[in-house]
C-alpha atoms as a PDB file:
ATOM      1  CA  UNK A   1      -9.413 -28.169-118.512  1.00  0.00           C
ATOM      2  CA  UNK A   2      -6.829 -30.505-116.485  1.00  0.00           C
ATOM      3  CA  UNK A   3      -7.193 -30.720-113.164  1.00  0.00           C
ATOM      4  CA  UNK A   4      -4.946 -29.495-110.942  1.00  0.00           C
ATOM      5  CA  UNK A   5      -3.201 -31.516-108.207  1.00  0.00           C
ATOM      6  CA  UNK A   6      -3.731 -30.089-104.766  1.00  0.00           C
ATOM      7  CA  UNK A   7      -2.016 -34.008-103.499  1.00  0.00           C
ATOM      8  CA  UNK A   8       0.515 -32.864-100.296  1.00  0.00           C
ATOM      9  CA  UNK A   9      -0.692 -28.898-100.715  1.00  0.00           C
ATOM     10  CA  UNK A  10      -2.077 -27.234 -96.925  1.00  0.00           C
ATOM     11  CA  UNK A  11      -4.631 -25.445 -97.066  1.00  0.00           C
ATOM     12  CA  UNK A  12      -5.271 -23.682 -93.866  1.00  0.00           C
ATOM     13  CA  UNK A  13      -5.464 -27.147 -91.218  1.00  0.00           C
ATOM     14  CA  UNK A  14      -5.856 -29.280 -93.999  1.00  0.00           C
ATOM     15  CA  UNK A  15      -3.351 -31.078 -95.493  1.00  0.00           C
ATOM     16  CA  UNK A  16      -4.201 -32.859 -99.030  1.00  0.00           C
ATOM     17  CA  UNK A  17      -3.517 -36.670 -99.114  1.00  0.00           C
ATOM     18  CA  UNK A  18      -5.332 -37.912-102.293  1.00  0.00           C
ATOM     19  CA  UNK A  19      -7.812 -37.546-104.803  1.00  0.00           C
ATOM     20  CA  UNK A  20     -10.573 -39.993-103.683  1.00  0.00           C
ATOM     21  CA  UNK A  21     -13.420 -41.515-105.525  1.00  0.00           C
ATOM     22  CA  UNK A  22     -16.078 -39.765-103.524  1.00  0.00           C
ATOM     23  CA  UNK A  23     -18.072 -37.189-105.487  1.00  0.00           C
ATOM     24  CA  UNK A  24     -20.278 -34.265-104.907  1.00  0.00           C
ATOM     25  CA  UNK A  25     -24.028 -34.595-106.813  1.00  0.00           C
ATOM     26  CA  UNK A  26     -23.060 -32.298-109.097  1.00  0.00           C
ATOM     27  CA  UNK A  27     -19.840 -35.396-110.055  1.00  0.00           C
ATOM     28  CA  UNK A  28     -17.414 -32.743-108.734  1.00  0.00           C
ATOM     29  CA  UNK A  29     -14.131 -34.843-107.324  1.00  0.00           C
ATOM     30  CA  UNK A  30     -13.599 -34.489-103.649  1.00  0.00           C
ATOM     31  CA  UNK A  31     -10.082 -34.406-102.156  1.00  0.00           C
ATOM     32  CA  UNK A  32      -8.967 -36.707 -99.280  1.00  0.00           C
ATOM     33  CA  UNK A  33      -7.421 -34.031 -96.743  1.00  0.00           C
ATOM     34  CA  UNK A  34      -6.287 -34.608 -92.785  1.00  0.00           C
ATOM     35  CA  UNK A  35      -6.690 -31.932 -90.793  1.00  0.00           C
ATOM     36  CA  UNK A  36      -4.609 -30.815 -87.673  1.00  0.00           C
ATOM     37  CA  UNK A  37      -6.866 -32.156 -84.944  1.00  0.00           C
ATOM     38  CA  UNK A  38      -6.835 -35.796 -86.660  1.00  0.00           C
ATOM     39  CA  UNK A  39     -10.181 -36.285 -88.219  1.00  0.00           C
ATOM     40  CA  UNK A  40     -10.066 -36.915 -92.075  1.00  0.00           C
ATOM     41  CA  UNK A  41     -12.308 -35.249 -94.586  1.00  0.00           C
ATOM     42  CA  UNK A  42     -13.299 -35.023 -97.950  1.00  0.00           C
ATOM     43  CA  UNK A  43     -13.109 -31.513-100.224  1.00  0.00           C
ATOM     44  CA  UNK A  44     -13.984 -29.979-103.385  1.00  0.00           C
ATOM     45  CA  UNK A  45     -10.908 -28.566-104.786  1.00  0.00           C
ATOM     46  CA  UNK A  46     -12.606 -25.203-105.633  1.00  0.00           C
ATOM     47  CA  UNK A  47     -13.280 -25.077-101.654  1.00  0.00           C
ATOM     48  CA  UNK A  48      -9.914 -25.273-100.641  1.00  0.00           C
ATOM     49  CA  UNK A  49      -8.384 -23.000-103.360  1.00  0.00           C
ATOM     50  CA  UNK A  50     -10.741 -19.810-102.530  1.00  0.00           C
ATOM     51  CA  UNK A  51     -10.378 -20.767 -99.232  1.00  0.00           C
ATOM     52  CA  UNK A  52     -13.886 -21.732 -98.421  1.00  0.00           C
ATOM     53  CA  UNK A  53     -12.233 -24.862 -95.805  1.00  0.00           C
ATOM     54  CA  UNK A  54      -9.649 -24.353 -93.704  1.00  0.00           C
ATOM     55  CA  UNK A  55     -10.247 -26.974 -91.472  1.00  0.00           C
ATOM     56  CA  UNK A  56     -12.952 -30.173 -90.724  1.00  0.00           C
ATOM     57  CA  UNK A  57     -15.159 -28.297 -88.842  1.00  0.00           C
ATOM     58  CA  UNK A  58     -13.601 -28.617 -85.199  1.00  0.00           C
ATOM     59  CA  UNK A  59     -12.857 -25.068 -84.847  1.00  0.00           C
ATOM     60  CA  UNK A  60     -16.080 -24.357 -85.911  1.00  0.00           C
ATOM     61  CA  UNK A  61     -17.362 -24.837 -82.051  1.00  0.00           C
ATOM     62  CA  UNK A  62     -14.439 -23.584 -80.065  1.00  0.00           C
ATOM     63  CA  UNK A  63     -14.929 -20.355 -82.399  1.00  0.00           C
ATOM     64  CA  UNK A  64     -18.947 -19.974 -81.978  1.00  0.00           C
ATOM     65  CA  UNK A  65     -18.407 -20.765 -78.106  1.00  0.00           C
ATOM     66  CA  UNK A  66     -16.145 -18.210 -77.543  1.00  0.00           C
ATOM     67  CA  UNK A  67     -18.227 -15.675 -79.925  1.00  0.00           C
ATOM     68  CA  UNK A  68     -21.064 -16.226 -77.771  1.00  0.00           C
ATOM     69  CA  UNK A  69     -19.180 -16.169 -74.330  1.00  0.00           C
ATOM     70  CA  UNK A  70     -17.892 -12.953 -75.521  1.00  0.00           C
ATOM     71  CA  UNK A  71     -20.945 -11.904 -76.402  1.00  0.00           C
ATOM     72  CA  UNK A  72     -22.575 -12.693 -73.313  1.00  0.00           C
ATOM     73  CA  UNK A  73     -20.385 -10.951 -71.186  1.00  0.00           C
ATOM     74  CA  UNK A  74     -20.873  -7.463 -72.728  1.00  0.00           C
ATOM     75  CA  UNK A  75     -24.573  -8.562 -72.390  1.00  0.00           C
ATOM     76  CA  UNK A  76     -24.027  -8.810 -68.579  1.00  0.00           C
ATOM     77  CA  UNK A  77     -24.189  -6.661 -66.205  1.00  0.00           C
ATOM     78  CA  UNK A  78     -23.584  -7.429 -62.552  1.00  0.00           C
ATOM     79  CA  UNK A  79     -24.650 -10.857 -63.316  1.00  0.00           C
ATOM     80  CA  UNK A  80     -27.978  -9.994 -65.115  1.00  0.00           C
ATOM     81  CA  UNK A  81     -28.274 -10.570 -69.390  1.00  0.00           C
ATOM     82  CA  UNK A  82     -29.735  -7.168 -70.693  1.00  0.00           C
ATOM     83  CA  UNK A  83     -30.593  -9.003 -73.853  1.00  0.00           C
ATOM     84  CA  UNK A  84     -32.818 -11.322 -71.486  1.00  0.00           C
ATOM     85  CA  UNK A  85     -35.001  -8.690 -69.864  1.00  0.00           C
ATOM     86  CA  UNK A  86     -35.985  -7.777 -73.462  1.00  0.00           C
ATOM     87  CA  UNK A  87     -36.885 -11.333 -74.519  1.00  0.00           C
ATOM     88  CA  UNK A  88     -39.535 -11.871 -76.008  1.00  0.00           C
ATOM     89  CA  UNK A  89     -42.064 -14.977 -74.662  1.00  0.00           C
ATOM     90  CA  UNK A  90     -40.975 -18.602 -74.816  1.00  0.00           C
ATOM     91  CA  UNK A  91     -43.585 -20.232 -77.071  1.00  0.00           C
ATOM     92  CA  UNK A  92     -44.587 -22.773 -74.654  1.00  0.00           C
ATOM     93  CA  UNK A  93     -45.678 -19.909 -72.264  1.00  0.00           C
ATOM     94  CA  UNK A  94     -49.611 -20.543 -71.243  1.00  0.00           C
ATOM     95  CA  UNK A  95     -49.967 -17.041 -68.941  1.00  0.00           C
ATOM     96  CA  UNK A  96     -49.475 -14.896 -71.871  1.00  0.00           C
ATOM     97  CA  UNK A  97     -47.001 -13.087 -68.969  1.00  0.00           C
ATOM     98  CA  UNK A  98     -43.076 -13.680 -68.355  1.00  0.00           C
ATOM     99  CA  UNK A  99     -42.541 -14.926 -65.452  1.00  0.00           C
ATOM    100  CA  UNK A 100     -45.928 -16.227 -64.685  1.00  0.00           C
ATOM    101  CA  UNK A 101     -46.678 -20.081 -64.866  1.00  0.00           C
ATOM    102  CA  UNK A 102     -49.308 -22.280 -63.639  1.00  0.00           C
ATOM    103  CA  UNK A 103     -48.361 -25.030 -61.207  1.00  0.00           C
ATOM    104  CA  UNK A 104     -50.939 -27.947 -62.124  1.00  0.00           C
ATOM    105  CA  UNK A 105     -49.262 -29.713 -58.441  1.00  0.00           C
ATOM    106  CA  UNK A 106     -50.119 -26.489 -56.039  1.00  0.00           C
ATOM    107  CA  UNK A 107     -53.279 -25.254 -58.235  1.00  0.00           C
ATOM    108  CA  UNK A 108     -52.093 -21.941 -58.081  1.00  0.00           C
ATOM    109  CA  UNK A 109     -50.170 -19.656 -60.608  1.00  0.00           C
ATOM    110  CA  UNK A 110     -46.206 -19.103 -60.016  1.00  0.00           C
ATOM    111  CA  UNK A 111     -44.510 -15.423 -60.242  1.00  0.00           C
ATOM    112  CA  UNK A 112     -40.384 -15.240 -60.448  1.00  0.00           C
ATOM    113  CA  UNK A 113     -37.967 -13.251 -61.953  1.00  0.00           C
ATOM    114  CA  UNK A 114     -34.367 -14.004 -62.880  1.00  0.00           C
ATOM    115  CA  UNK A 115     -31.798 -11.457 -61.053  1.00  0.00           C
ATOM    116  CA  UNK A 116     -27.995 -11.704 -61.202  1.00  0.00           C
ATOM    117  CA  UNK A 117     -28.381 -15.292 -62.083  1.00  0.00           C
ATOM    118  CA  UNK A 118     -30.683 -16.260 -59.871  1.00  0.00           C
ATOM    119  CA  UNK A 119     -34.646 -16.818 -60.012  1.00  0.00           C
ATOM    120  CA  UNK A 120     -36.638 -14.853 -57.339  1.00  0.00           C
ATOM    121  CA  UNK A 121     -39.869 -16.685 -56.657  1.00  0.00           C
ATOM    122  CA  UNK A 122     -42.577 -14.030 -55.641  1.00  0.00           C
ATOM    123  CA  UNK A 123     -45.067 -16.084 -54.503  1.00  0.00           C
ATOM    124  CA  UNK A 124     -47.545 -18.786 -55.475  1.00  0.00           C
ATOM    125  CA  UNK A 125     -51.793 -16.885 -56.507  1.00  0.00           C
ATOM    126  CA  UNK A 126     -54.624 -17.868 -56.876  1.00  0.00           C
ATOM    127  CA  UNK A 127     -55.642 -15.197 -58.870  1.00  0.00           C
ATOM    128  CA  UNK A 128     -53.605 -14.896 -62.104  1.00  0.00           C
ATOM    129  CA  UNK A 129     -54.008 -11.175 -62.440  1.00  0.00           C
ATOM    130  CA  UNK A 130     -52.371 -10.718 -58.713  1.00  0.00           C
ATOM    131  CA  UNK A 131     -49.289 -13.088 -60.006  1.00  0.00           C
ATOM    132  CA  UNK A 132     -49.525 -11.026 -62.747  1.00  0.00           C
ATOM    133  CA  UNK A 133     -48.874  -7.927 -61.033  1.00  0.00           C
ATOM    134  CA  UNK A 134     -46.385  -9.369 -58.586  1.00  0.00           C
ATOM    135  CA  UNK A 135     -44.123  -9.951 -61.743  1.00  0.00           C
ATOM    136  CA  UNK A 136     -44.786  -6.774 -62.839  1.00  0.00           C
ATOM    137  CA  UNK A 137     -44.193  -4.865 -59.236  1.00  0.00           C
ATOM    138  CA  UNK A 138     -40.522  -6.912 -59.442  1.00  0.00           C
ATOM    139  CA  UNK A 139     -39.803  -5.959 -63.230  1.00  0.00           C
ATOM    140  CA  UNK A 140     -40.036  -2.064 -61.903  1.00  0.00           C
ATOM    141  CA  UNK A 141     -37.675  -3.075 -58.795  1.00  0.00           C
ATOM    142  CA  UNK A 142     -35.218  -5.486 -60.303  1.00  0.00           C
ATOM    143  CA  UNK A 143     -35.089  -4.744 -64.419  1.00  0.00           C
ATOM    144  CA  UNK A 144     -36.025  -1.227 -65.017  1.00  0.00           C
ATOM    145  CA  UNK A 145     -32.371   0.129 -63.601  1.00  0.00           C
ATOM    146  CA  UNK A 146     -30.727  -2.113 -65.502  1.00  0.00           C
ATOM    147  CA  UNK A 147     -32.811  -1.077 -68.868  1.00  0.00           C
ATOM    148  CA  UNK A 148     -32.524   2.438 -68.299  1.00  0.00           C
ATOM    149  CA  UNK A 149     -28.681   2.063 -67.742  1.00  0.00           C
ATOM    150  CA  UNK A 150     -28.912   2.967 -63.900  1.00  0.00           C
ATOM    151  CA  UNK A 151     -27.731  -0.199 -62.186  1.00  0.00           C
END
């Protein structure tokens, strides 16, 4: 089957300059293209016909930032990140409790709570189980509206 020539064709940001002498694995033929932004990159020709590259990848970020801006501010709500409350524990937690640390420096255990943006500290315990509870006394004040839809 003869290959087509794609050489001066756009394909989305990409314009084709050349047929180089990179190859995939495979030995598929990659296409020299320049995209919009500058950068130059290199293209199966299958890719670009169905579309599969448009670009070199620098509207990849701009469109996953926005995504997840957008995202987070349906998430939001007077500052707080529904999807947060819900969270489940960071892997590196030790309490087995959000929001409940141990502070190796003060020898006591840590309770806070993130509110409109901004961490709450409750108080510094000796006793785990009492920062426990503090945490759990300011989920019921500070979250629960929020989770049942309240505000």
């Amino acid at each position: 089957m003869p290959r087509i020539d794609l050489t001066g064709q756009q394909f989305g940001d990409l314009t084709v300059l050349c047929l180089s002498d990179q190859k995939l694995n495979d030995g598929t033929s990659l296409w020299e293209c320049w995209c919009t932004c500058g950068n130059k990159t290199y293209v199966a020709g299958y890719a670009l016909r169905a579309g599969i590259y448009k670009s070199c990848g620098c509207k990849r970020a701009k469109k996953r930032d926005k995504g997840a801006r957008i995202h987070e501010s349906l998430d939001r709500v007077d500052g707080t990140r529904k999807s947060a409350l819900k969270a489940k524990l960071h892997k590196e937690n030790k309490s087995g409790h959000k929001g409940v640390m141990w502070l190796e420096s003060k020898k006591k255990w840590k309770a806070y709570i993130g509110f409109k943006g901004k961490q709450i500290n409750l108080g510094y315990f000796a006793d785990k189980e009492e920062a426990i509870k503090a945490r759990k006394e300011a989920e019921e004040k500070y979250h629960k509206p929020y989770l049942e839809g309240d505000q």
